[in-house]
Protein backbone atom coordinates (compact mmCIF):
# COMPACT_ATOMS: atom_id res chain seq x y z
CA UNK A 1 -9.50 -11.03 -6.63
CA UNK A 2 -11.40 -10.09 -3.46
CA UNK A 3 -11.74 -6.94 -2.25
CA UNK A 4 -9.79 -6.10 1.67
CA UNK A 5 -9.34 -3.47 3.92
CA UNK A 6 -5.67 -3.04 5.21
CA UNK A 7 -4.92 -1.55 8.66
CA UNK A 8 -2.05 0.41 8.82
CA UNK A 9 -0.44 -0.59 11.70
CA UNK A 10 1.84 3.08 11.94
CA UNK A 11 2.94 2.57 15.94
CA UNK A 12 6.16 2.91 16.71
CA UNK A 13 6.88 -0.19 19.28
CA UNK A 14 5.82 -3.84 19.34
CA UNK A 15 4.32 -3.83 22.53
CA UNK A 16 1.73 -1.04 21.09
CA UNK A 17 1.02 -2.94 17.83
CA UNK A 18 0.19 -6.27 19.59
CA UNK A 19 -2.04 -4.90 21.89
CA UNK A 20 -4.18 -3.16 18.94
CA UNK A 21 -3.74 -6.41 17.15
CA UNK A 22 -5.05 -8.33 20.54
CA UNK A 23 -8.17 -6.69 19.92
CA UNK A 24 -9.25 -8.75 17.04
CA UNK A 25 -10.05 -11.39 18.37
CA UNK A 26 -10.83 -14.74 16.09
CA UNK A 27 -10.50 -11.94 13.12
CA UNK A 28 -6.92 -11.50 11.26
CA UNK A 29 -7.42 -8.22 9.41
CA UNK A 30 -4.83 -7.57 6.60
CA UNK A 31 -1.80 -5.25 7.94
CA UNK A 32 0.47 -2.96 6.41
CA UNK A 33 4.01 -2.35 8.61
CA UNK A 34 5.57 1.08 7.43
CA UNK A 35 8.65 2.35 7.77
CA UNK A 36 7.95 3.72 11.59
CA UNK A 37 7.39 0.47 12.68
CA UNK A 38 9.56 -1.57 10.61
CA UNK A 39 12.68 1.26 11.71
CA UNK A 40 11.69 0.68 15.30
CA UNK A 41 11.73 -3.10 15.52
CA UNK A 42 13.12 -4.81 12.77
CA UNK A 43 12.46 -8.16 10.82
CA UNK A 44 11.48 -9.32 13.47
CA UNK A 45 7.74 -7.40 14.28
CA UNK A 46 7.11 -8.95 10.89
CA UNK A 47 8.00 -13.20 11.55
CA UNK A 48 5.77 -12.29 14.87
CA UNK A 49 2.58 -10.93 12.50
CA UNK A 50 2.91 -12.92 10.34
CA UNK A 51 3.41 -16.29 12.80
CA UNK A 52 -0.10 -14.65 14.32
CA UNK A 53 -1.79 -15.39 11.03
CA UNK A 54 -1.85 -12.12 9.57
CA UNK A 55 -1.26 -10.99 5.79
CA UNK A 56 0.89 -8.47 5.33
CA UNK A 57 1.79 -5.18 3.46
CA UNK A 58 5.30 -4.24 3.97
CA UNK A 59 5.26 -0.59 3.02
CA UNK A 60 9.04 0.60 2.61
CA UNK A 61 8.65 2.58 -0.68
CA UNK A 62 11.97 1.61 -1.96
CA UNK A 63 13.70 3.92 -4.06
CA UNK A 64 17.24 3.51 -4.96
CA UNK A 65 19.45 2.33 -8.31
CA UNK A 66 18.25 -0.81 -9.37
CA UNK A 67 21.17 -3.10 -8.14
CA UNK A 68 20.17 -1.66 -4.58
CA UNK A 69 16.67 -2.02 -4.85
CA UNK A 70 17.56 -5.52 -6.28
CA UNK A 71 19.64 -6.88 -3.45
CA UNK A 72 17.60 -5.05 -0.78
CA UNK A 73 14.39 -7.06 -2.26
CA UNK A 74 16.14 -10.46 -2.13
CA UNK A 75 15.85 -9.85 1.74
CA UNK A 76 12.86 -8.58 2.17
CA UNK A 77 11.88 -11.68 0.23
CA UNK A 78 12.48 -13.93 3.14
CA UNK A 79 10.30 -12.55 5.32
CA UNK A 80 7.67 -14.42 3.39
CA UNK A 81 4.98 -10.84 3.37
CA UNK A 82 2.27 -10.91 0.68
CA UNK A 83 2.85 -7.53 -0.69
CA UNK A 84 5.84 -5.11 -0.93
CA UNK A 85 5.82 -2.05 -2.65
CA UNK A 86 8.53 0.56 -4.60
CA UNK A 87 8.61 3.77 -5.97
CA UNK A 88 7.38 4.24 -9.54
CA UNK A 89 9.75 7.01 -9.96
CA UNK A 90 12.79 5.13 -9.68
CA UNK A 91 12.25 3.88 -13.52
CA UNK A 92 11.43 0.87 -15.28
CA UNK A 93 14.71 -0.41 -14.72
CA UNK A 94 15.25 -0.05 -10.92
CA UNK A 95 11.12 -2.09 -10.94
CA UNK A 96 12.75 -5.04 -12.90
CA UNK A 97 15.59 -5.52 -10.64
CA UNK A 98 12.91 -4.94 -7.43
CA UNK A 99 11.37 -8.26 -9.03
CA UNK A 100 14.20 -10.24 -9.96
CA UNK A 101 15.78 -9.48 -6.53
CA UNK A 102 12.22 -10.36 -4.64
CA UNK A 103 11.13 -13.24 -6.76
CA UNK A 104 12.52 -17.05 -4.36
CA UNK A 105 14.36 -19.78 -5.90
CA UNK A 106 10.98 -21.94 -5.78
CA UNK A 107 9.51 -19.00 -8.12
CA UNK A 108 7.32 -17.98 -5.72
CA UNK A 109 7.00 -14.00 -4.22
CA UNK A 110 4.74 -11.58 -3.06
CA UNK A 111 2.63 -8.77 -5.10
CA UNK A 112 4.89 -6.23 -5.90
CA UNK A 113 3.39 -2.94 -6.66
CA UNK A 114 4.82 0.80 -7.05
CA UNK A 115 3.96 4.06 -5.93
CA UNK A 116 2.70 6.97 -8.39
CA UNK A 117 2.05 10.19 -6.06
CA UNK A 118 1.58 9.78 -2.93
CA UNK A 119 -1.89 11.21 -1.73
CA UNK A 120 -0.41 13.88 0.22
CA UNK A 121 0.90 15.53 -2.82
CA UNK A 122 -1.76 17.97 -5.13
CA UNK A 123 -1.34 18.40 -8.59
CA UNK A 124 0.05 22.10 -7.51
CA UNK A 125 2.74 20.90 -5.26
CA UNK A 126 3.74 18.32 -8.00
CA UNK A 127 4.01 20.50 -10.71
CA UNK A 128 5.84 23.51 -8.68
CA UNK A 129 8.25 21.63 -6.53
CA UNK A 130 8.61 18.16 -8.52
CA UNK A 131 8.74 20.39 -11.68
CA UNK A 132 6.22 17.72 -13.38
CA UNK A 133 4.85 19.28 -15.89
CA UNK A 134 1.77 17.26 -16.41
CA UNK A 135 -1.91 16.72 -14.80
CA UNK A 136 -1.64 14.23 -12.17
CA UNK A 137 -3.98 11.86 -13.57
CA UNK A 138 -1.51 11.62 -16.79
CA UNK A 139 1.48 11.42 -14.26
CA UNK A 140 -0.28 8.23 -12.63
CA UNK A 141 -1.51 6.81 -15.87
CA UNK A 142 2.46 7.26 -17.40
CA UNK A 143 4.18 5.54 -13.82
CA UNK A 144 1.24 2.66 -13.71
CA UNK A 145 1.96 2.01 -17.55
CA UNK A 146 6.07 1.74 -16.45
CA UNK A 147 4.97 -0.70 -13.43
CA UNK A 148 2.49 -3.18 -15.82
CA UNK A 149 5.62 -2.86 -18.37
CA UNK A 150 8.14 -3.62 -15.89
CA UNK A 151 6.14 -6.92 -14.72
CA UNK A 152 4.71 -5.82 -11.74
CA UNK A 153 0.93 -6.57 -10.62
CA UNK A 154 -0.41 -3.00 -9.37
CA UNK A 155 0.06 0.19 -7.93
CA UNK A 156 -0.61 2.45 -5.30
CA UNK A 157 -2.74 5.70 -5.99
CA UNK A 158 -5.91 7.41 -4.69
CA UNK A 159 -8.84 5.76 -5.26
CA UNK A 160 -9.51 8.27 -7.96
CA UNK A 161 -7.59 6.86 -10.35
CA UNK A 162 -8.47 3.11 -9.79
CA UNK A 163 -10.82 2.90 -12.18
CA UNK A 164 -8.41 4.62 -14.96
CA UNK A 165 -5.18 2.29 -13.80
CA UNK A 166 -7.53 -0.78 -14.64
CA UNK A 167 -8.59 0.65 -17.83
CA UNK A 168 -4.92 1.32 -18.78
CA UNK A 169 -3.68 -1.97 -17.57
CA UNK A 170 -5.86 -4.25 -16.93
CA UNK A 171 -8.66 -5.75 -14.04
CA UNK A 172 -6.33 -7.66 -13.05
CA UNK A 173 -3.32 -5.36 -12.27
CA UNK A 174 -3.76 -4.16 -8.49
CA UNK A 175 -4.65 -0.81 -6.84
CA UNK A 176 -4.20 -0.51 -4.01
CA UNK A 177 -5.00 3.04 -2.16
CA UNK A 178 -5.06 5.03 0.79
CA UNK A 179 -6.13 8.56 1.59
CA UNK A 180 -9.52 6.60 2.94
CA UNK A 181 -11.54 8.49 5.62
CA UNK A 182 -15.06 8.30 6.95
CA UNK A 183 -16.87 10.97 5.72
CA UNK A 184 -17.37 12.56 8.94
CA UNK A 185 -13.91 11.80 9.64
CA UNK A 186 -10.41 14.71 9.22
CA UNK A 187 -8.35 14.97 6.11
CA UNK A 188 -5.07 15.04 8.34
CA UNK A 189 -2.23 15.59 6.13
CA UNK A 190 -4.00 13.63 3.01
CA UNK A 191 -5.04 15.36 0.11
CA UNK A 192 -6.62 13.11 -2.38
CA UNK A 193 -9.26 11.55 -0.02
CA UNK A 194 -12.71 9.59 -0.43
CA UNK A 195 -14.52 7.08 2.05
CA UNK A 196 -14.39 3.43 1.95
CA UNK A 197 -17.67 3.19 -0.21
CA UNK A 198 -16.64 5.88 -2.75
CA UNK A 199 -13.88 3.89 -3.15
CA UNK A 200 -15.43 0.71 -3.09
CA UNK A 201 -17.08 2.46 -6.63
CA UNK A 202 -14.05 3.64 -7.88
CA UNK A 203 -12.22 0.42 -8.24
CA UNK A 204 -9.89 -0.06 -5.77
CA UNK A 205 -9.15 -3.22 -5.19
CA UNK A 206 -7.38 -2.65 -1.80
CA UNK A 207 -8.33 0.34 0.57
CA UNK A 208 -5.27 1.31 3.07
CA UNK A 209 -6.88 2.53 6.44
CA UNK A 210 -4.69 4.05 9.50
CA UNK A 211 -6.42 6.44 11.63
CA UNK A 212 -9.90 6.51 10.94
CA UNK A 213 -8.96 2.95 12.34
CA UNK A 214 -6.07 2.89 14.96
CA UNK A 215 -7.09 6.12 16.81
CA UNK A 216 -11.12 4.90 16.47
CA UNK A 217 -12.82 5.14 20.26
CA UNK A 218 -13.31 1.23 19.00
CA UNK A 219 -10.90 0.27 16.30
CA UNK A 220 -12.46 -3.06 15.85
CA UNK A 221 -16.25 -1.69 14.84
CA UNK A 222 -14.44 1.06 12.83
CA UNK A 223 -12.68 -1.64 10.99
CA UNK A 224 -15.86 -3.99 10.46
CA UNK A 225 -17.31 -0.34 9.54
CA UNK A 226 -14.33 0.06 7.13
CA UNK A 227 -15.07 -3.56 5.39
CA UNK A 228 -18.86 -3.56 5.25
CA UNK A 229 -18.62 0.07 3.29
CA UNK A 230 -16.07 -1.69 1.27
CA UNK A 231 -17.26 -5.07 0.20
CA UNK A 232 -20.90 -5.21 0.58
């Protein structure tokens, strides 16, 4: 598997998103469409990406029992992305419905991967407002081990617990992981952060990127900045 970059693409209209992607040109960088942009424009900002020639993330986090979360993926399924993710927390259970409900009569379906902690949350927070009792590298390691056993092919968490996911479940089981910044770059509202490189070490084998990117001076030599640290 080859490593990529991902842009989030976190605008909140069309018009805005195609003019950042218009400035790639002859280059199709990997997005992700989140829940801003997906809210604001519908199925539809995703046929038109993906028509363009883009691969796509379709970040929604779903979360819900797993006869939801089942019927809610058979949808999402015909918008033909190439990955689609879930939260970890909603159990093994609610997971194997997610894939049943995503996977196409032909057999065929994108990566499907679930959610641990999101990076914004410290161990701290977790512990005194989730009332999780445990480190946060043990919570990650227990929700990754409920994703591998529920079929699916990865997770997201912070590059700092790449290299641990794989050793738990496999090279081939996916992380994929945001909280990436330049290292002259701001934290913003991430907590769990390293730079494309450090990650690059760590064993990610996706990096999610958003506004070290989309608010860049010059988004496209920020990205190609974002991939060279990355792959080289």
């Amino acid at each position: 598997m080859g490593k990529d970059v991902i842009i989030a693409c976190d605008f909140s209209s069309k018009a805005e998103t195609l003019a950042f992607l218009d400035q790639f040109s002859g280059r199709k960088p990997y997005v992700k469409i989140g829940m801003e942009l997906f809210y604001a424009e519908g199925p539809s900002i995703v046929r038109e990406i993906k028509a363009r020639g883009h691969q796509i993330f379709l970040d929604l986090k779903l979360h819900d029992i797993p006869n939801t979360v089942k019927k809610a993926m058979a949808v999402l399924s015909r918008l033909d992305v190439d990955m689609i993710n879930l939260h970890a927390a909603g159990t093994r259970a609610m997971m194997e419905g997610a894939l049943e409900g995503v996977t196409r009569p032909d057999g065929s379906r994108p990566l499907v991967i679930a959610v641990t902690q999101l990076t914004s949350t410290s161990q701290t927070r977790m512990q005194e407002e989730l009332l999780i009792p445990r480190t946060m590298e043990e919570t990650v390691m227990a929700y990754a081990a409920n994703a591998a056993q529920a079929g699916l092919d990865g997770v997201v968490c912070s590059p700092m617990e790449a290299g641990k996911v794989h050793e738990a479940c496999g090279r081939n089981f996916v992380t994929v992981t945001p909280g990436i910044r330049f290292a002259e770059g701001d934290k913003g509202d991430q907590v769990r952060v390293t730079t494309p490189a450090q990650a690059k070490d760590l064993g990610s084998d996706y990096i999610v990127v958003g506004r070290p990117i989309t608010a860049a001076a010059d988004p496209v030599a920020a990205y190609e900045r974002c991939v060279r640290e990355f792959t080289d």
